[in-house]
C-alpha atoms as a PDB file:
ATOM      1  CA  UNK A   1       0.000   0.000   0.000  1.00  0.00           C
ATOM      2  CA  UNK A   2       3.344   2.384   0.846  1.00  0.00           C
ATOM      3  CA  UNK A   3       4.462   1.890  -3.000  1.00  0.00           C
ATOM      4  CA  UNK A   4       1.522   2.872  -4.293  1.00  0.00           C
ATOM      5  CA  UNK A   5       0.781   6.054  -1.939  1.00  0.00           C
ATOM      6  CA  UNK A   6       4.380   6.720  -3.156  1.00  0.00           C
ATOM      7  CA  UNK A   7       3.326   6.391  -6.867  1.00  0.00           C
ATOM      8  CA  UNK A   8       0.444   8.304  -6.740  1.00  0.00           C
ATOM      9  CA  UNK A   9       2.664  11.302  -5.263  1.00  0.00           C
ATOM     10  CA  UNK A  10       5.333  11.490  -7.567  1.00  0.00           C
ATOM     11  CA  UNK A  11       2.757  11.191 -10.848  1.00  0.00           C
ATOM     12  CA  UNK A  12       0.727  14.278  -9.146  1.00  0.00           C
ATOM     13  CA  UNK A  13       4.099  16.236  -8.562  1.00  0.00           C
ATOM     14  CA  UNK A  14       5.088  15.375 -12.441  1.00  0.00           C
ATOM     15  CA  UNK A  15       1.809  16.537 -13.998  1.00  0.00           C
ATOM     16  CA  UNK A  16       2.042  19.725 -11.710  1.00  0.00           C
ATOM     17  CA  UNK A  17       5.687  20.251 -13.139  1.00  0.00           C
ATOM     18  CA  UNK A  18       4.534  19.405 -16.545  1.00  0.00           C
ATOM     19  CA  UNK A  19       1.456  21.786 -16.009  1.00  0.00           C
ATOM     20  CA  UNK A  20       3.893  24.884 -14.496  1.00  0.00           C
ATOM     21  CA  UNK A  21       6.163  24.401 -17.840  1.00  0.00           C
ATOM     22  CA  UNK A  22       2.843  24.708 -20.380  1.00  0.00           C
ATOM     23  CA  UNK A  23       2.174  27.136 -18.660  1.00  0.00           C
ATOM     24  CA  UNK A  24       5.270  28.728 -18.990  1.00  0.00           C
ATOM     25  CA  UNK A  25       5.446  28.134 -23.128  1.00  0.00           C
ATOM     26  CA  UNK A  26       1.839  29.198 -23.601  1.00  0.00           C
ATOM     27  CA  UNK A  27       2.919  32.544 -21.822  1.00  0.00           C
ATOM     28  CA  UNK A  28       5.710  32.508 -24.209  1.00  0.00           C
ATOM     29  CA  UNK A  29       3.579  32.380 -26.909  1.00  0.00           C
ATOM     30  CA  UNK A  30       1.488  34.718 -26.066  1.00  0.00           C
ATOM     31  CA  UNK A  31       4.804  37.109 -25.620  1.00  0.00           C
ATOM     32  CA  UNK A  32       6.321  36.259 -29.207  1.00  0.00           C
ATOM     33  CA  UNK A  33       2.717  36.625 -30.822  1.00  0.00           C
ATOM     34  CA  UNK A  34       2.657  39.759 -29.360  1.00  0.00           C
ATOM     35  CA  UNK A  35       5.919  40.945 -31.267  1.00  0.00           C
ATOM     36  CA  UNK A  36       5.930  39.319 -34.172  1.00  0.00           C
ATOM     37  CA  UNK A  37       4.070  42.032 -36.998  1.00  0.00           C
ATOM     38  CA  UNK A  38       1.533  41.337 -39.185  1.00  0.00           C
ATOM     39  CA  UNK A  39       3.374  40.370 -42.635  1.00  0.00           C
ATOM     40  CA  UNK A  40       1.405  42.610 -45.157  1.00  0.00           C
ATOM     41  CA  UNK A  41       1.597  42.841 -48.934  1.00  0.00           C
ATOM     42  CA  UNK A  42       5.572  42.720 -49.463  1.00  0.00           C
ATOM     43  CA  UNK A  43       6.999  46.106 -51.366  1.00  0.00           C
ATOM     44  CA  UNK A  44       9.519  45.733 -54.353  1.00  0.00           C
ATOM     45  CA  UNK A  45      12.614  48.688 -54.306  1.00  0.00           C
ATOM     46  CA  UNK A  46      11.540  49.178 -57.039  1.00  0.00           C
ATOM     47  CA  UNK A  47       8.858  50.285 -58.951  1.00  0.00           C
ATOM     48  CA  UNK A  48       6.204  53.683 -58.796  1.00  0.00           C
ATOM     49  CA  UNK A  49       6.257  55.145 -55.124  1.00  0.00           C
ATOM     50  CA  UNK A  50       3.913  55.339 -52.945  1.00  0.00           C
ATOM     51  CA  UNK A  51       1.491  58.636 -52.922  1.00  0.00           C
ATOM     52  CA  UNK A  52       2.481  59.708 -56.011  1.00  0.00           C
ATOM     53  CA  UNK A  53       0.307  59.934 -58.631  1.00  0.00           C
ATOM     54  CA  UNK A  54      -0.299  56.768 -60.468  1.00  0.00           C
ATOM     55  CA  UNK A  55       0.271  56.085 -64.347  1.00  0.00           C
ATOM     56  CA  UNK A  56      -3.063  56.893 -65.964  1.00  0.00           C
ATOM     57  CA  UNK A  57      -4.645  55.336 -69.107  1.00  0.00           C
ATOM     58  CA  UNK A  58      -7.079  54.058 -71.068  1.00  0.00           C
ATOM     59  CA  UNK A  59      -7.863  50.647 -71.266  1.00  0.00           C
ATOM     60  CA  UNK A  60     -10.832  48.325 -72.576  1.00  0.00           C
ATOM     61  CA  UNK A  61     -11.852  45.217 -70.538  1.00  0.00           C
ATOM     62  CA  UNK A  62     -12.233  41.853 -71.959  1.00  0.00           C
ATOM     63  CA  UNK A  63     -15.955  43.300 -72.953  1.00  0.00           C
ATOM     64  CA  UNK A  64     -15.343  46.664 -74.749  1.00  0.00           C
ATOM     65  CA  UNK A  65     -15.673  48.342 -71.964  1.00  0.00           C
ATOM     66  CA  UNK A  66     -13.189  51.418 -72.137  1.00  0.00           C
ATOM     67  CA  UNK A  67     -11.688  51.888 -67.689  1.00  0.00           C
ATOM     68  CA  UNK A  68     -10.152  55.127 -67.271  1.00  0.00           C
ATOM     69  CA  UNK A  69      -7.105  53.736 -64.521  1.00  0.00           C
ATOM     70  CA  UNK A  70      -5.271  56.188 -62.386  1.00  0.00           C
ATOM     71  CA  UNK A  71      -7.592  59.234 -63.079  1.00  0.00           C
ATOM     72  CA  UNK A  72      -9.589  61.434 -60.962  1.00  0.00           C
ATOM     73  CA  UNK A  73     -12.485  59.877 -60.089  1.00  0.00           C
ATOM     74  CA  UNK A  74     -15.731  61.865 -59.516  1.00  0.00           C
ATOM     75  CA  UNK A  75     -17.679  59.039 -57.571  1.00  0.00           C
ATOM     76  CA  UNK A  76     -14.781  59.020 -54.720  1.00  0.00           C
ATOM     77  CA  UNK A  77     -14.169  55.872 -54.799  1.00  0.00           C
ATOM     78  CA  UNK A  78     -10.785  53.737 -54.763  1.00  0.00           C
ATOM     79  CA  UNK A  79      -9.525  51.351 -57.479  1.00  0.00           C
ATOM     80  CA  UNK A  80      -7.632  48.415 -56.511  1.00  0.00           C
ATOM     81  CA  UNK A  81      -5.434  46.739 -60.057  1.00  0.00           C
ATOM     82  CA  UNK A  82      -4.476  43.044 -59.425  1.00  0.00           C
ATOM     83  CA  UNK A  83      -1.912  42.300 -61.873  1.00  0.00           C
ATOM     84  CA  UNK A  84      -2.621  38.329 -62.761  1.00  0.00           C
ATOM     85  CA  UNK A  85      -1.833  35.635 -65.168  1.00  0.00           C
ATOM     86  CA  UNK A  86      -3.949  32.230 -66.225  1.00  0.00           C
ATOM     87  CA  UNK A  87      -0.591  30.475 -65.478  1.00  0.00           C
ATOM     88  CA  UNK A  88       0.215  31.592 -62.156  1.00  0.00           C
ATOM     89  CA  UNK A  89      -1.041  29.474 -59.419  1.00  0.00           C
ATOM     90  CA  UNK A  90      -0.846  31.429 -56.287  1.00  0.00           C
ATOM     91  CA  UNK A  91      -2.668  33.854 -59.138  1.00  0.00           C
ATOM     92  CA  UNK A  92      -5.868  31.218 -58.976  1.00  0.00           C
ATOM     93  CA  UNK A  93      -5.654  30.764 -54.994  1.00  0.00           C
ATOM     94  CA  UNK A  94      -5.534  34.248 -54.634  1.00  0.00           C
ATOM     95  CA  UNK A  95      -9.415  35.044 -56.554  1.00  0.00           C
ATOM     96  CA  UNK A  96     -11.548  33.622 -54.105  1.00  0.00           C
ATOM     97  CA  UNK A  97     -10.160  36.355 -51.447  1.00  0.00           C
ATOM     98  CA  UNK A  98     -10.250  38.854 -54.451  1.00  0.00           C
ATOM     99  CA  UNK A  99     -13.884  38.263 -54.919  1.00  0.00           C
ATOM    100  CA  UNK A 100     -15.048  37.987 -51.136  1.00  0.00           C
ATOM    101  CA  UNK A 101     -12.848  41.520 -50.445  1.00  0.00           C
ATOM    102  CA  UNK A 102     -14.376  43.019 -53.840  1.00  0.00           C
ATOM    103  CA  UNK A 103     -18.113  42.214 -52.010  1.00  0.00           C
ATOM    104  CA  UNK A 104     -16.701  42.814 -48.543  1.00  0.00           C
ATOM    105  CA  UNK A 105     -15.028  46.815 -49.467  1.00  0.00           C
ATOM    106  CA  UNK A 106     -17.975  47.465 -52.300  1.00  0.00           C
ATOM    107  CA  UNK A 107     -18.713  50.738 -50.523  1.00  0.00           C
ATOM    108  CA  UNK A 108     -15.213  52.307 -51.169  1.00  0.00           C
ATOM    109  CA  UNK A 109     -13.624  50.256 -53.954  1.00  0.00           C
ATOM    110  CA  UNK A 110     -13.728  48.817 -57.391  1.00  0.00           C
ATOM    111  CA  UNK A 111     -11.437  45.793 -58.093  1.00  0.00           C
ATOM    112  CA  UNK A 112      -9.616  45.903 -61.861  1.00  0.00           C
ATOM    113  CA  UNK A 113      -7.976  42.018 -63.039  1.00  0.00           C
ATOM    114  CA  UNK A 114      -5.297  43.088 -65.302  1.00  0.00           C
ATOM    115  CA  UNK A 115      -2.988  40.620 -67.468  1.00  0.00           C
ATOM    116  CA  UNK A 116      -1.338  40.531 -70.504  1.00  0.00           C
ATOM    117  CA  UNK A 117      -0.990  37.969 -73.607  1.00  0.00           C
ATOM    118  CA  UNK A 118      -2.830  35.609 -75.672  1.00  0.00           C
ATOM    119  CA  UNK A 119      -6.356  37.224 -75.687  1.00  0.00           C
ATOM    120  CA  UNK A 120      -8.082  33.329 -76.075  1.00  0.00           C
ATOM    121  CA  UNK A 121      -6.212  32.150 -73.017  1.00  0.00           C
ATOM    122  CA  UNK A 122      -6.757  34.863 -71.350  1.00  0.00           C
ATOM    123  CA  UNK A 123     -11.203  34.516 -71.371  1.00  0.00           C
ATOM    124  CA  UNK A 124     -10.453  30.754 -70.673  1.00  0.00           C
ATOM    125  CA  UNK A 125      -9.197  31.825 -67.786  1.00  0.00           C
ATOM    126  CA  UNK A 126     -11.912  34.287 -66.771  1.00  0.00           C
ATOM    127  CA  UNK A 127     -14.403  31.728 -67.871  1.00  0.00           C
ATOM    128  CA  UNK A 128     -12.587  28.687 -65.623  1.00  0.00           C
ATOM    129  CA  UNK A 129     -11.960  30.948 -62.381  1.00  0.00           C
ATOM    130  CA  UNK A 130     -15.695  32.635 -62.887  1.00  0.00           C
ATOM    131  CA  UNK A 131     -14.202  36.276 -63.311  1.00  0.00           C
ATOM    132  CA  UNK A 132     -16.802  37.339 -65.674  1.00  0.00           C
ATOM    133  CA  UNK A 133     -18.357  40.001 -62.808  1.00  0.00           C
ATOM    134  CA  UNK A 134     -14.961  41.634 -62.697  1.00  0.00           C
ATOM    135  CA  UNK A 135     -13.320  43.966 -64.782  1.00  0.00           C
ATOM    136  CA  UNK A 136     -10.810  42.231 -66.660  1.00  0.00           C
ATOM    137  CA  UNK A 137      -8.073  44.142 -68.786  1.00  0.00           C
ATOM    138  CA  UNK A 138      -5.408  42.806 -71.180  1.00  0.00           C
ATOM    139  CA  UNK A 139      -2.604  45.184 -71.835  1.00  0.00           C
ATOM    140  CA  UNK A 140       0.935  45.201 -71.663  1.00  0.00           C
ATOM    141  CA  UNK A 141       1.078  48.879 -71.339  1.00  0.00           C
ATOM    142  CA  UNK A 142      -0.340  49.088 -68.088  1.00  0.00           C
ATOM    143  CA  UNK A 143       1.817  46.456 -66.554  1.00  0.00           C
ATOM    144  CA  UNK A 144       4.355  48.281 -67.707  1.00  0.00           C
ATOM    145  CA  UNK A 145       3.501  51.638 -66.670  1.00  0.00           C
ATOM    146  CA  UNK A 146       2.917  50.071 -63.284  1.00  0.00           C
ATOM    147  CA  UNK A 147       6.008  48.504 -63.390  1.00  0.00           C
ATOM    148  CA  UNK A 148       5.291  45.068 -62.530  1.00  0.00           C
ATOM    149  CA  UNK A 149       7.563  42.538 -62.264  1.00  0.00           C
ATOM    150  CA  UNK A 150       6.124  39.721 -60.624  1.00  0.00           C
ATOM    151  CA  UNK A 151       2.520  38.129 -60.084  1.00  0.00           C
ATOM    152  CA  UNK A 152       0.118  38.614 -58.424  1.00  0.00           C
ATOM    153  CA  UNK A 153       1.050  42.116 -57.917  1.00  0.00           C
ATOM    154  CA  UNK A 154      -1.319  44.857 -56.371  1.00  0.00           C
ATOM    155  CA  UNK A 155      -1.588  48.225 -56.778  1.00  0.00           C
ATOM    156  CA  UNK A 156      -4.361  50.171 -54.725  1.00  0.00           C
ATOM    157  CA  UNK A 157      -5.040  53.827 -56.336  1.00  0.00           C
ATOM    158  CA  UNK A 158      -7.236  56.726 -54.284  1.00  0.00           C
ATOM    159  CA  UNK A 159     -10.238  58.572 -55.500  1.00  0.00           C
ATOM    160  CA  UNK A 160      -7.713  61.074 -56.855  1.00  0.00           C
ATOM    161  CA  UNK A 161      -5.370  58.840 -58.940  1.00  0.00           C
ATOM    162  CA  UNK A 162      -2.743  58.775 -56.249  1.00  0.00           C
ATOM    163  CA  UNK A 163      -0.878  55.281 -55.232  1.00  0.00           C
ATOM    164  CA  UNK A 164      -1.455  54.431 -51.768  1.00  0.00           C
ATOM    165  CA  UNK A 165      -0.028  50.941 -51.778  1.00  0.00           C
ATOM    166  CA  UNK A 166       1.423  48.745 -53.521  1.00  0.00           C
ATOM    167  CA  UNK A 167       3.385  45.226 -53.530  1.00  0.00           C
ATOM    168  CA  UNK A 168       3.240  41.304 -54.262  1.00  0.00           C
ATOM    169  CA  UNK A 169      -0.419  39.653 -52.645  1.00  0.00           C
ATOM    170  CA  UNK A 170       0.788  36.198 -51.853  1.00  0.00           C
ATOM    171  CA  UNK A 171      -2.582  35.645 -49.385  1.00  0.00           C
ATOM    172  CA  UNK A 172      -5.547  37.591 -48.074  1.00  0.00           C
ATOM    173  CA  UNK A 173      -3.676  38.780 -45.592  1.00  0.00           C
ATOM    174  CA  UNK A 174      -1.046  40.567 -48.126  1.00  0.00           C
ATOM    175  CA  UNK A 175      -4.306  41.841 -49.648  1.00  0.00           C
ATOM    176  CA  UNK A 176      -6.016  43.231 -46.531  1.00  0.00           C
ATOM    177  CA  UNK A 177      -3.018  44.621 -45.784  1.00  0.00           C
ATOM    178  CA  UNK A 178      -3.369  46.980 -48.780  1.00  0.00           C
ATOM    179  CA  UNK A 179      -6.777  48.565 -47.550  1.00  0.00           C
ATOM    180  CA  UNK A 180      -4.771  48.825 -44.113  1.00  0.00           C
ATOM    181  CA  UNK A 181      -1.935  50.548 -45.355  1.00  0.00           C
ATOM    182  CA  UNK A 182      -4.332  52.938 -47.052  1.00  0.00           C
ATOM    183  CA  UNK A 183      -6.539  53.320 -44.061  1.00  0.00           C
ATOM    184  CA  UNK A 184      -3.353  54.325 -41.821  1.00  0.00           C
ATOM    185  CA  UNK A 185      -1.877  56.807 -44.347  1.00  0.00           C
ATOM    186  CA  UNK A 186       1.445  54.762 -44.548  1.00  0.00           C
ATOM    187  CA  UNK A 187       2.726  53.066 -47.778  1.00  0.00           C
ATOM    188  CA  UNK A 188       3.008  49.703 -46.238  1.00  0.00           C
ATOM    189  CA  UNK A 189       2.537  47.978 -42.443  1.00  0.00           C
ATOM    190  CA  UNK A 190       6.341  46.859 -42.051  1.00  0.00           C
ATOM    191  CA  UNK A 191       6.906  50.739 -42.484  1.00  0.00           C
ATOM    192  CA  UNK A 192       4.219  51.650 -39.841  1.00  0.00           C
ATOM    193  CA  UNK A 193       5.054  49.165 -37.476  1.00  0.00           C
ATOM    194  CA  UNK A 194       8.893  49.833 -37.714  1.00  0.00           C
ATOM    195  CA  UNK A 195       7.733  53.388 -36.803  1.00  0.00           C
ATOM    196  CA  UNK A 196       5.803  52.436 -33.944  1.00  0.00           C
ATOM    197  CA  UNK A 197       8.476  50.597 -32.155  1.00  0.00           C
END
């Protein structure tokens, strides 16, 4: 009866010791967590800078439909240009977020697909991912004039033709981070948390 009183004693003591150290790593977690910063849309050196006005043309959409980008617009609304291709895949993971923050930030933005090449491949795609709601542009002079380099790239214009972010959307996180930046009046998160700290 002694050796199992015993037993019973020292298991107690170990799962109080083994409670006290998870604990002690959930309270680390909680610490790191708390100083680790969101990782928003990530900004290229180079490229058009942020708050200055953006590149503005004309373009027609996949339907005719002639979008006046980086202008003045009278309705005060934003104009976010996601630079995609049919054969990037982080490109197709990244519409369903496009779509749900296109419904999600209708009162204060229009979204703008924009790609470039073969003009048959390029519907297949709209057709296959469902894109036929959205504005869809093919042009190689806006990508250029935007200066893109890499996909899916963002680009997130004010009501007055002015960039107010900018930078590769891997996620919707990368994306949200966009509306963010704009929302705080800084050209990306890593710059307003570094100025935080």
């Amino acid at each position: 009866m002694g050796a199992l009183a015993i037993s019973n004693v020292v298991l107690w003591v170990l799962v109080l010791v083994l409670a006290a150290v998870l604990l002690a790593v959930v309270r680390q977690l909680g610490v790191l967590h708390e100083r680790i910063t969101p990782a928003g849309a990530l900004m290229l050196n180079r490229g058009l800078t942020v708050g200055e006005a953006a590149p503005a043309l004309e373009v027609a959409d996949l339907n005719g439909k002639v979008l006046q980008v980086g202008m003045r617009r009278s309705d005060g609304r934003s104009t976010l240009l996601l630079f995609v291709s049919p054969t990037c895949p982080v490109c197709k993971t990244l519409l369903p977020a496009v779509k749900s923050s296109r419904r999600d930030e209708r009162d204060w933005m229009d979204v703008i697909l924009a790609s470039d090449g073969d003009l048959t491949e390029q519907q297949a795609f709209v057709r296959a991912q469902g894109l036929e709601a959205l504005p869809y542009v093919v042009s190689a002079a806006l990508g250029l004039a935007y200066q893109v380099s890499r996909l899916p790239f963002a680009a997130l214009l004010d009501e007055n033709g002015v960039l107010r972010a900018r930078g590769l959307v891997n996620s919707r996180e990368h994306l949200e981070s966009l509306f963010e930046a704009k929302r705080l009046g800084v050209a990306s998160l890593q710059e307003y948390f570094s100025g935080a700290k």
